[in-house]
C-alpha atoms as a PDB file:
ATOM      1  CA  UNK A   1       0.000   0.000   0.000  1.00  0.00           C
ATOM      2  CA  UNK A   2       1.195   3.820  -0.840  1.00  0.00           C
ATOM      3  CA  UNK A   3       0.318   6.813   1.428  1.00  0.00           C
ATOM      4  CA  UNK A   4      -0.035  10.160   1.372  1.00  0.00           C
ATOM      5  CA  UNK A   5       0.683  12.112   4.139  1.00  0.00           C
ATOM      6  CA  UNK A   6      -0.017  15.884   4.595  1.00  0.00           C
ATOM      7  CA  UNK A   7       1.194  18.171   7.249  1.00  0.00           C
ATOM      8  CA  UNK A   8       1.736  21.041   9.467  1.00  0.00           C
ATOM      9  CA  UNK A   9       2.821  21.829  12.779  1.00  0.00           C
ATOM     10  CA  UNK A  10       1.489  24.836  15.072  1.00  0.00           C
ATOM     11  CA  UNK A  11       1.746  27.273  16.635  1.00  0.00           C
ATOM     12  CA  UNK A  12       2.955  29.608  13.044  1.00  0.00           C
ATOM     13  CA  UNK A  13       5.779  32.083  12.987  1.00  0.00           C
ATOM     14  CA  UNK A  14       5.808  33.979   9.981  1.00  0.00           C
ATOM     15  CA  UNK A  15       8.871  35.363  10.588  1.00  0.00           C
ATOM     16  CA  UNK A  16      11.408  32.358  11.338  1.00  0.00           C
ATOM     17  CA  UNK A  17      10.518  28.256  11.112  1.00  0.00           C
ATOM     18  CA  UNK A  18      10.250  27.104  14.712  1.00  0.00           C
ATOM     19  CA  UNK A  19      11.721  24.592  16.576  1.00  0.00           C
ATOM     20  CA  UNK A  20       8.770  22.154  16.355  1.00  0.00           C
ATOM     21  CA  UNK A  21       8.607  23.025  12.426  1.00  0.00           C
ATOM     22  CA  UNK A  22      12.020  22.244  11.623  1.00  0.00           C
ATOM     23  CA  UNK A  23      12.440  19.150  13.521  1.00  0.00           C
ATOM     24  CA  UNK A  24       8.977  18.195  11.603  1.00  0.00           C
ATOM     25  CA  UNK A  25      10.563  18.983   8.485  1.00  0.00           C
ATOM     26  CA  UNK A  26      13.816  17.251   9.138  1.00  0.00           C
ATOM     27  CA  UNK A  27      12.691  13.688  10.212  1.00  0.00           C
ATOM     28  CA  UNK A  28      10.579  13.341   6.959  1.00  0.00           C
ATOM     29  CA  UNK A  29      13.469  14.462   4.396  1.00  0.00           C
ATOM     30  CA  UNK A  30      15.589  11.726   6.295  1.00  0.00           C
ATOM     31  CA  UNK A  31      12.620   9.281   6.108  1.00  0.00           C
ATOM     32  CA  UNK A  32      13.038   6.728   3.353  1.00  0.00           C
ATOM     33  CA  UNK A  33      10.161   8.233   1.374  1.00  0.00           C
ATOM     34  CA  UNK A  34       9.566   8.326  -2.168  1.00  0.00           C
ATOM     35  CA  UNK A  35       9.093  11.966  -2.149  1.00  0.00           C
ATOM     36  CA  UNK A  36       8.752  15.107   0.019  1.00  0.00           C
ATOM     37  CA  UNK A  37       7.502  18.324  -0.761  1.00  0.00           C
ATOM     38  CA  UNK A  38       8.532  21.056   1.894  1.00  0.00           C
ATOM     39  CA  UNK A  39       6.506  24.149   1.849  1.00  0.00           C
ATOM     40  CA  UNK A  40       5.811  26.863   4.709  1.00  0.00           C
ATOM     41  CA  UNK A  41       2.319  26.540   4.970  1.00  0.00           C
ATOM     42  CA  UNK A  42       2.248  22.630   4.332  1.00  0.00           C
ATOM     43  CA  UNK A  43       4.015  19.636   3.958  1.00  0.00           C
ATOM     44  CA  UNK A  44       3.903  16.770   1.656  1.00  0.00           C
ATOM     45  CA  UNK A  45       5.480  12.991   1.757  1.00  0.00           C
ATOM     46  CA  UNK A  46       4.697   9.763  -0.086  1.00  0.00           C
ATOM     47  CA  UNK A  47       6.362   6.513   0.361  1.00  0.00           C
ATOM     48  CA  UNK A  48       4.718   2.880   1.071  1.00  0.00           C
ATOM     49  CA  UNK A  49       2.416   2.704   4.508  1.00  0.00           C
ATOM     50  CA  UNK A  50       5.534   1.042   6.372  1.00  0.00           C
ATOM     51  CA  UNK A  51       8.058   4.187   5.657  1.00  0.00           C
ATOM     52  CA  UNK A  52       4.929   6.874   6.109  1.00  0.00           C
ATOM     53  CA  UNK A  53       3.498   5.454   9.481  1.00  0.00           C
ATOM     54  CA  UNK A  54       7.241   5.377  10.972  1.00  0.00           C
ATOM     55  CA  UNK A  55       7.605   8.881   9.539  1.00  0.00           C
ATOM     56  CA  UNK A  56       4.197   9.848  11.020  1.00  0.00           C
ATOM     57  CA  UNK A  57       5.166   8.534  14.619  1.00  0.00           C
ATOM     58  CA  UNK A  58       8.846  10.404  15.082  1.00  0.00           C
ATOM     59  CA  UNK A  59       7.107  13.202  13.369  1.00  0.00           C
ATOM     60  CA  UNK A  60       4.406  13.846  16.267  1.00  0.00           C
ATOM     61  CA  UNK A  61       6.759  12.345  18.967  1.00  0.00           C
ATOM     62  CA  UNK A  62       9.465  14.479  18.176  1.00  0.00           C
ATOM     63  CA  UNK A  63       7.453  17.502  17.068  1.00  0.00           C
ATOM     64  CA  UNK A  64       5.658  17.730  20.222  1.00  0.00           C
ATOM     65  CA  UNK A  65       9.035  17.695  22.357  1.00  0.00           C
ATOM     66  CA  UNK A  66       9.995  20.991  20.589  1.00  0.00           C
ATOM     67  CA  UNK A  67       6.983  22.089  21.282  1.00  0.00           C
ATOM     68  CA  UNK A  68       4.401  22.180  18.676  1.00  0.00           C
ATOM     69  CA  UNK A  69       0.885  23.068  20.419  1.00  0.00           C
ATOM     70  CA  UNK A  70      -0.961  21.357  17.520  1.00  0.00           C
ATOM     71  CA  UNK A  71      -0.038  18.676  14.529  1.00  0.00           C
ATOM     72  CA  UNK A  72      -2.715  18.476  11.634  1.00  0.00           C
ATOM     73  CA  UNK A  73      -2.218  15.796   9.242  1.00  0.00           C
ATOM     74  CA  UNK A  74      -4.186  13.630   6.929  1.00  0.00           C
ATOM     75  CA  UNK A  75      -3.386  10.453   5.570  1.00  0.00           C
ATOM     76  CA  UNK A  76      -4.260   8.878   2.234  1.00  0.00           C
ATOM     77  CA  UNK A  77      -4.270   6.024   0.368  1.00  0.00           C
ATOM     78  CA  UNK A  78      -3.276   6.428  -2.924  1.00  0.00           C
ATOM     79  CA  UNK A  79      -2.458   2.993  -4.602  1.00  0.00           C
ATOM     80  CA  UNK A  80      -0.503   0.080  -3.824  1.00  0.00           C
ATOM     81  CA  UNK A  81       3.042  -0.658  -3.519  1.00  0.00           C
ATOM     82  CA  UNK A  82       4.978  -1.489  -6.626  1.00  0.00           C
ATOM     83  CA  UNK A  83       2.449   0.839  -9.289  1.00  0.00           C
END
């Protein structure tokens, strides 16, 4: 199975990524993902569901300890693995 996952961590700073934002950003372009899209409002990964889910968990565990308030995602199905 291949997922989708789409994110972004809170509180914003307009100004300057924080903490909880660039920790987000840097476990998912070390994930072993088939593609990331890093964007200031948003973030974008797909890879097959093993890869995304353990992205997914060190993303909120480690977001959280640098203190995000908040952590919207959604997750998506978007084929399976191999097509």
């Amino acid at each position: 199975m291949r997922l989708r996952v789409e994110f972004t961590t809170e509180p914003f700073d307009l100004d300057e990524a924080p903490p909880h934002a660039v920790v987000a950003r840097e476990v998912i372009e070390a994930a072993e993902l088939d593609s990331v899209d890093v964007g200031p409002f948003g973030n974008t990964a797909e890879g097959g569901a093993d890869s995304v889910l353990t992205a997914v968990d060190a993303l909120l565990r480690k977001a959280l300890d640098a203190g995000a308030t908040r952590v919207s995602l959604q997750l998506n199905v978007i084929g399976e693995e191999g097509r």
